[in-house]
Every structure is written in structure tokens, then in C-alpha cells.
N, C-alpha and C. Protein backbone atom coordinates (compact mmCIF):
# COMPACT_ATOMS: atom_id res chain seq x y z
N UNK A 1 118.11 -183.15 55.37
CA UNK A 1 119.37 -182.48 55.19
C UNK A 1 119.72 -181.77 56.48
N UNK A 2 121.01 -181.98 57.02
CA UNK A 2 121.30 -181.17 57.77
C UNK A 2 121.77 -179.50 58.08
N UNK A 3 121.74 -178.83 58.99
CA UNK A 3 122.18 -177.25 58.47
C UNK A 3 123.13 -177.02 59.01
N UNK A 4 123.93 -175.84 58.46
CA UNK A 4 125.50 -175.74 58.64
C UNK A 4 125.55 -174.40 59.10
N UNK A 5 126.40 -174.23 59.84
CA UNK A 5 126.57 -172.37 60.13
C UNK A 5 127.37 -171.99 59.40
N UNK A 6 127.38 -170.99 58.44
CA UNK A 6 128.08 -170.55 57.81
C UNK A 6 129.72 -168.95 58.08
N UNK A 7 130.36 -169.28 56.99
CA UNK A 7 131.63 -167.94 58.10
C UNK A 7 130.61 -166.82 58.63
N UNK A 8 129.91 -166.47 58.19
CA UNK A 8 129.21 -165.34 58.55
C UNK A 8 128.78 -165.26 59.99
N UNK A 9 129.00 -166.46 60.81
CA UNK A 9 128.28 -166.86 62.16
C UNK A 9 128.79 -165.53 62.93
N UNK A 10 128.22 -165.01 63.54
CA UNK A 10 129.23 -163.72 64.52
C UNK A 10 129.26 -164.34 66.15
N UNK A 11 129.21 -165.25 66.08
CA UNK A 11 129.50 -165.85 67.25
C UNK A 11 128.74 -165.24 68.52
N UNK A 12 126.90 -165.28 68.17
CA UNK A 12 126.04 -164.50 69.20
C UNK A 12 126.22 -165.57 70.21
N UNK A 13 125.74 -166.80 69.54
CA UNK A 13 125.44 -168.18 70.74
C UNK A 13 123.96 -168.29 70.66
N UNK A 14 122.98 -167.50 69.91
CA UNK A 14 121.70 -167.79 70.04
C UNK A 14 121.12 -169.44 69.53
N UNK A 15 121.92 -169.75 68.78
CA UNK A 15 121.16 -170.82 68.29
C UNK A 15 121.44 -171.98 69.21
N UNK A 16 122.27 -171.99 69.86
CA UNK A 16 123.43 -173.15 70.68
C UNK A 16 121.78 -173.69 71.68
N UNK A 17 121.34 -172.92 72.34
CA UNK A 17 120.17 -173.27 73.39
C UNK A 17 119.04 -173.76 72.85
N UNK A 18 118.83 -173.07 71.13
CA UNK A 18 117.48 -173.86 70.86
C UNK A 18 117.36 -175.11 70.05
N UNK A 19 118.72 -175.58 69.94
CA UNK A 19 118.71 -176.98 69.39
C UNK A 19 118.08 -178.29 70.20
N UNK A 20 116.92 -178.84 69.85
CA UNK A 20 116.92 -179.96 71.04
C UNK A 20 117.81 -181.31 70.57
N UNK A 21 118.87 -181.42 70.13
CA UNK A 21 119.87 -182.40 69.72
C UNK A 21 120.74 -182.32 70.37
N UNK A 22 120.67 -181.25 70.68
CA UNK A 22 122.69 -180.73 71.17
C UNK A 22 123.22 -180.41 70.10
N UNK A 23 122.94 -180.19 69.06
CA UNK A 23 124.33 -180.61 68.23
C UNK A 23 124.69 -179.12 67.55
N UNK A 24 124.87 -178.31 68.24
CA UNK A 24 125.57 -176.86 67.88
C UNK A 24 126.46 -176.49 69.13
N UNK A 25 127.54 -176.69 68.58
CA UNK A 25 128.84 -176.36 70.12
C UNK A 25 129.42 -175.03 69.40
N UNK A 26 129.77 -174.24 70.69
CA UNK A 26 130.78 -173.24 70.53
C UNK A 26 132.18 -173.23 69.67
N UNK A 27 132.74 -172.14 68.69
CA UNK A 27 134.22 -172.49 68.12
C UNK A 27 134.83 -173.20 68.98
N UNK A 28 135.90 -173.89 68.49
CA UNK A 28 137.00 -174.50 69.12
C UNK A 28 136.58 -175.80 70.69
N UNK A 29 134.66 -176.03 70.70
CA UNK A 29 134.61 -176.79 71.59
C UNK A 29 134.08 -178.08 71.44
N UNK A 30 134.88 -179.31 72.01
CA UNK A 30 135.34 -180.72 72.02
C UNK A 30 133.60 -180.75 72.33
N UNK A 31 133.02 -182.04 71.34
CA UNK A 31 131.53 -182.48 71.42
C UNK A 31 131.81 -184.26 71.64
N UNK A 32 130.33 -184.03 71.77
CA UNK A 32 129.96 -185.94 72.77
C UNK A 32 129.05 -186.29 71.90
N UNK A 33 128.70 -187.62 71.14
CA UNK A 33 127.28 -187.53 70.95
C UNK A 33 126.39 -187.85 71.82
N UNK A 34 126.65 -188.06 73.13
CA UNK A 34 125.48 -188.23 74.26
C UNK A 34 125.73 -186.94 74.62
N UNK A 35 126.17 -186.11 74.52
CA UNK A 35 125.58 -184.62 75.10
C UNK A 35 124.08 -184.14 74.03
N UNK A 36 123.38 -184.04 75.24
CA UNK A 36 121.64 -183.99 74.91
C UNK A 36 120.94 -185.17 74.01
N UNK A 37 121.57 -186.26 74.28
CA UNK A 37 121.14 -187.09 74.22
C UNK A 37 120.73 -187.92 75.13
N UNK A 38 120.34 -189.21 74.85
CA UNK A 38 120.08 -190.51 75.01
C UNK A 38 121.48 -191.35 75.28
N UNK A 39 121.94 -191.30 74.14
CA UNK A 39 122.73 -192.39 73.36
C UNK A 39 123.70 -192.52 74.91
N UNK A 40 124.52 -193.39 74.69
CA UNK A 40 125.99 -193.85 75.82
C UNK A 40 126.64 -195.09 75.42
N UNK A 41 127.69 -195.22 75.69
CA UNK A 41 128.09 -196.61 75.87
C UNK A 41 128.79 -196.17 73.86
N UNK A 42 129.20 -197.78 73.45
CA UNK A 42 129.94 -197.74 71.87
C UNK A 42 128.30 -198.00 71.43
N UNK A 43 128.31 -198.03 70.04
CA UNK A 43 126.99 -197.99 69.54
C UNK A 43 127.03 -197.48 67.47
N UNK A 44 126.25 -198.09 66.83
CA UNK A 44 126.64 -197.86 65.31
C UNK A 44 125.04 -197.03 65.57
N UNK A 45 125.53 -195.74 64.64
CA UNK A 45 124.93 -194.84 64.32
C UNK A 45 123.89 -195.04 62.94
N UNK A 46 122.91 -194.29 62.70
CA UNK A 46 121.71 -195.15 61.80
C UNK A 46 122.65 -195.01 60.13
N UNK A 47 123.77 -194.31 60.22
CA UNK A 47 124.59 -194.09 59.10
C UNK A 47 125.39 -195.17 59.11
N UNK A 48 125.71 -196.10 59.64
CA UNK A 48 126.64 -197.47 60.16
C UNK A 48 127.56 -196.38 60.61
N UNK A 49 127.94 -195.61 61.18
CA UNK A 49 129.44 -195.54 61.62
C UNK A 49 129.68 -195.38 63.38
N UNK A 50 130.47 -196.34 63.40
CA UNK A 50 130.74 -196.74 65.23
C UNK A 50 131.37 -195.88 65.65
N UNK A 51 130.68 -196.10 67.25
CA UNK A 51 131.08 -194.52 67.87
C UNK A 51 131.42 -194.60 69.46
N UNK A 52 131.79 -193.97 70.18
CA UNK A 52 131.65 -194.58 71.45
C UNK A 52 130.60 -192.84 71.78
N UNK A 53 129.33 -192.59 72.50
CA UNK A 53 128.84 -191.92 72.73
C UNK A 53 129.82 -190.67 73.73
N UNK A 54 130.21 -191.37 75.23
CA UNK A 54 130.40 -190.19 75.72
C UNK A 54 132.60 -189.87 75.22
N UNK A 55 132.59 -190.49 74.19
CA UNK A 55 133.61 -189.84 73.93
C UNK A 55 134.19 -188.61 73.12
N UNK A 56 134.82 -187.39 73.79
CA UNK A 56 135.11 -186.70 73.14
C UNK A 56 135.68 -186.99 71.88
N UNK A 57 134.61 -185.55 71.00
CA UNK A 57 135.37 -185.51 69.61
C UNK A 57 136.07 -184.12 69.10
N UNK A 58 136.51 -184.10 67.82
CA UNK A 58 137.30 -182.80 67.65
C UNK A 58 136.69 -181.63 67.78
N UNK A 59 136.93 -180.15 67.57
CA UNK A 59 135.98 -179.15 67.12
C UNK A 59 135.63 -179.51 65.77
N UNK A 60 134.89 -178.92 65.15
CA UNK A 60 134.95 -178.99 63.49
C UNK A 60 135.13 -177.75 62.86
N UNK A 61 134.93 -176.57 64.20
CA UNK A 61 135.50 -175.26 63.78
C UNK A 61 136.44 -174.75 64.81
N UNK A 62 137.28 -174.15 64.36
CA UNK A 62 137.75 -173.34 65.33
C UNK A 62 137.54 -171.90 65.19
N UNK A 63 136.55 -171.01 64.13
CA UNK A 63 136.55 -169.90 64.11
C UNK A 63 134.75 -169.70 64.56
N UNK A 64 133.77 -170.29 64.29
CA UNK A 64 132.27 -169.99 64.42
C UNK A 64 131.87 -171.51 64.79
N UNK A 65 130.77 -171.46 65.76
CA UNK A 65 130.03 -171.95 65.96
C UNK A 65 129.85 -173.28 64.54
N UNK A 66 129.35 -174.53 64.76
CA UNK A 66 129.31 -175.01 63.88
C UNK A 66 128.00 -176.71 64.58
N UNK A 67 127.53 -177.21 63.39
CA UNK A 67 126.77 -177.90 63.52
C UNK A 67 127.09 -179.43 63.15
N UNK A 68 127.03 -180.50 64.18
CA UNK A 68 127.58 -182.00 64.37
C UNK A 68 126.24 -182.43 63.21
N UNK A 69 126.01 -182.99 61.85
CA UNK A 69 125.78 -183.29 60.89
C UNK A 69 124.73 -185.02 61.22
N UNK A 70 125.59 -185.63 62.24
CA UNK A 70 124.91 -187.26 62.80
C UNK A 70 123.76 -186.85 64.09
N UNK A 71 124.40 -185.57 64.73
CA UNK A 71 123.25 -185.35 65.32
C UNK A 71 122.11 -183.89 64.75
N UNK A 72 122.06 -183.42 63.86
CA UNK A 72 121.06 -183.00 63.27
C UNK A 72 119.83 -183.37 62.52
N UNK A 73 118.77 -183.09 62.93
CA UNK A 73 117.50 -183.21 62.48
C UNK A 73 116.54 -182.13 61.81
N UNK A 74 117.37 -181.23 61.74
CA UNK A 74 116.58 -180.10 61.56
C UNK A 74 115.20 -179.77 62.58
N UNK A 75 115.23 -180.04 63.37
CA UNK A 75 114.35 -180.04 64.31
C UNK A 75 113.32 -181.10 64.14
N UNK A 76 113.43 -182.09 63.21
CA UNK A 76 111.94 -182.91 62.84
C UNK A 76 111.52 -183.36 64.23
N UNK A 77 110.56 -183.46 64.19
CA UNK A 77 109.92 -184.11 65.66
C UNK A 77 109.63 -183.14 66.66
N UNK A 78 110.10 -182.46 66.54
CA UNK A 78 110.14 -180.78 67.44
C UNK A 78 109.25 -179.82 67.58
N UNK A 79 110.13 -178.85 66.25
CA UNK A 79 109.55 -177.82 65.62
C UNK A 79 109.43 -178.07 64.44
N UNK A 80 108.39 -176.90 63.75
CA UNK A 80 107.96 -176.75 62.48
C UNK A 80 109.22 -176.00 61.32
N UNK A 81 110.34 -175.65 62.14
CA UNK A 81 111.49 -175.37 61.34
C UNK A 81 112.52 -175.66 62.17
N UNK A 82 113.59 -174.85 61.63
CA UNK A 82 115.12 -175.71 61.94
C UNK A 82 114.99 -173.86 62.51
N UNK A 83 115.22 -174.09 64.66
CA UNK A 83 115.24 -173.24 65.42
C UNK A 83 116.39 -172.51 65.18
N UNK A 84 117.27 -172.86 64.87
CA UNK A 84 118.76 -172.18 64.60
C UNK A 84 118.74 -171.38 63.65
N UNK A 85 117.84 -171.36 62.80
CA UNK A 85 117.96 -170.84 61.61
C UNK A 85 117.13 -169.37 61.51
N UNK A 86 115.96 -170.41 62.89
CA UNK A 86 114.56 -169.37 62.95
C UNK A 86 115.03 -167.73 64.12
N UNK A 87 116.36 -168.52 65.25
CA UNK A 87 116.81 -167.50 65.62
C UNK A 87 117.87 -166.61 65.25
N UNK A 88 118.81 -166.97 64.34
CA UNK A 88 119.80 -166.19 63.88
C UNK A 88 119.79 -165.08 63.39
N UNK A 89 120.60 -164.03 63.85
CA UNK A 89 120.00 -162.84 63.31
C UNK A 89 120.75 -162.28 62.22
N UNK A 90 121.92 -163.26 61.57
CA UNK A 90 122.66 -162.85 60.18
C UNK A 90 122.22 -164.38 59.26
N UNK A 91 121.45 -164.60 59.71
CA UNK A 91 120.75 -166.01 58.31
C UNK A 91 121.92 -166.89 57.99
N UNK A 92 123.04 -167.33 58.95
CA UNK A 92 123.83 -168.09 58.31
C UNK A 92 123.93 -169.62 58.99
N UNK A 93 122.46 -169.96 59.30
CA UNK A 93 122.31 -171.60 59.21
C UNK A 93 121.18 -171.43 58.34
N UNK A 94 121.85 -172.33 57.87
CA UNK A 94 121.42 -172.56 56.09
C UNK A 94 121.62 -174.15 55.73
N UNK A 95 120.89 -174.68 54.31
CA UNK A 95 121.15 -176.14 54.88
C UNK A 95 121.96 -176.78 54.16
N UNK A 96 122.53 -177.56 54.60
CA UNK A 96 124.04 -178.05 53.88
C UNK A 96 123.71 -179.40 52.81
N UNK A 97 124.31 -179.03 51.90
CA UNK A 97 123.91 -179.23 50.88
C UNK A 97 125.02 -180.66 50.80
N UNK A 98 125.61 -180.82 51.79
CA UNK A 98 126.73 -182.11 51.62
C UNK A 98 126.38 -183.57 52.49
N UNK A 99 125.18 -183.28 53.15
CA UNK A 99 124.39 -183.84 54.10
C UNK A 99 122.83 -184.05 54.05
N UNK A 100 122.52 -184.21 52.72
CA UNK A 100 120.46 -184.16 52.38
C UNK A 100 120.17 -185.16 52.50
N UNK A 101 118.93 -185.35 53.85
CA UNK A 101 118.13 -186.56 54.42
C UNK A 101 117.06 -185.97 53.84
N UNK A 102 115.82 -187.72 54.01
CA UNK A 102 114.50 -187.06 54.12
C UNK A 102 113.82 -186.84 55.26
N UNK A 103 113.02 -186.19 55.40
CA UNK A 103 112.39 -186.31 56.63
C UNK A 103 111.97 -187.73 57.22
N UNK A 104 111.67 -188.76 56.13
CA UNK A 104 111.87 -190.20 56.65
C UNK A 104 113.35 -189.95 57.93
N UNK A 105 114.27 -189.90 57.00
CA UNK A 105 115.50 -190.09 57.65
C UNK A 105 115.79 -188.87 59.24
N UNK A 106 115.13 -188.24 58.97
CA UNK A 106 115.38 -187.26 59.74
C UNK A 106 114.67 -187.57 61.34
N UNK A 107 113.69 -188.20 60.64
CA UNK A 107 112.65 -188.39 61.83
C UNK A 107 113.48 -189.50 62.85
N UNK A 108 113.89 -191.17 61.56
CA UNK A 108 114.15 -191.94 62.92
C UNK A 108 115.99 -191.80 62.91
N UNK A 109 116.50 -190.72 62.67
CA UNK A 109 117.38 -190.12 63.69
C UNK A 109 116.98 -189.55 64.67
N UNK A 110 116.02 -188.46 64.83
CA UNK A 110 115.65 -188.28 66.40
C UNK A 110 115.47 -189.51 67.14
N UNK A 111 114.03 -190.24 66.46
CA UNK A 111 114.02 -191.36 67.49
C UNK A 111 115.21 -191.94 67.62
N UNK A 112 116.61 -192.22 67.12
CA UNK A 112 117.71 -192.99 67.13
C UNK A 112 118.19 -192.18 68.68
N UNK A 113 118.14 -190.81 68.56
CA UNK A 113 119.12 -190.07 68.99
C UNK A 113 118.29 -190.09 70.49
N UNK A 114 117.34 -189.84 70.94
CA UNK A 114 116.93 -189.94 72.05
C UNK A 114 115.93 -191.17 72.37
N UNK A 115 116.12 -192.54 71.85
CA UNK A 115 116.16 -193.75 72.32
C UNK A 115 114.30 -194.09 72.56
N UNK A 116 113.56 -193.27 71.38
CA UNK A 116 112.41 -193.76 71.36
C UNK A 116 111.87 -194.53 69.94
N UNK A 117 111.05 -195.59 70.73
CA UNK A 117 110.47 -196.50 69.87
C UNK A 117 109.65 -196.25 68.47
């Protein structure tokens, strides 16, 4: 399952650095899925949906911080928890309940996402 920032985010920025996905951008800022990635070029995602990597996409917030859902792993492969969650200091990455993988799934999205075997 992936985790979501919730309104409560106060917009510290702590979690943004300890994601190793990339996938926590600032309110209102345009994301890549090859930012901290691997990935480049067009390419179908382990969800089938086609993508072109370094093309910009929308915000998904414009008020808090918020979390890209295709590139989340909850840290599997990483850490022993989901770092965003472990640094926040108002508890509002939490896990989204509209997005539940298993750690099967979780795992070969990392490997998907940074291009190991």
C-alpha cells in the first residue's frame, strides 16, 4: 500500500529528502517519474499504464506536500519503515487506503523503478 500525506501536512519538507523513490514533491510542484529514478524514455508501468518517464506531470496538490502512488514503495527494499512517516513530526503520512500492495508488489516496483534484476 502506498502512503499519502494528509491536510494536516504543515509543509516542513522533512519527508521530501528521505524518500529513496522520489516520489514526495513540494505543493503545487510538476513531477517526472524518472526523477530519482532509473526509468526514461515511454515505458508501461508494472500497473500497465504508459508513460513517457521524463515527462512532466500535474501537481496532485496544490495545498501540502503529497505522495506519487506508481512511485511508492513504502520504502520496501530500503528501510524497515516508510521514512516519511518515521520523520514527520504531525503523523500525517499515513497509508492510503485507495492504493494497498503487497510487499510482493511493493518489492518488484522498486526493482521496476530503479532497473534492477
Amino acid at each position: 500500500m502506498a502512503i499519502i500525506i494528509t491536510d494536516e501536512c504543515i509543509n516542513c519538507g522533512a519527508c521530501e529528502p528521505e524518500c529513496p523513490n522520489n516520489a514526495i514533491y513540494e505543493a503545487s510542484e510538476e513531477w517526472r517519474y524518472a526523477d530519482g529514478t532509473e526509468l526514461s524514455g515511454d515505458l508501461i508501468l508494472p500497473n500497465g499504464k504508459e508513460v513517457n518517464a521524463e515527462q512532466e506531470q500535474e501537481p496532485v496538490s496544490d495545498e501540502v506536500y503529497y505522495i506519487i502512488p506508481d512511485k511508492c514503495t513504502e520504502c520496501i527494499g530500503f528501510h524497515d519503515e516508510p521514512q516519511c512517516a518515521a520523520v514527520c513530526p504531525v503523523d500525517c503520512c499515513v497509508p492510503d487506503d485507495e492504493h494497498v500492495e503487497s510487499e510482493e508488489v511493493l518489492m518488484s516496483k522498486k526493482k521496476f523503478l530503479h532497473q534492477e534484476s
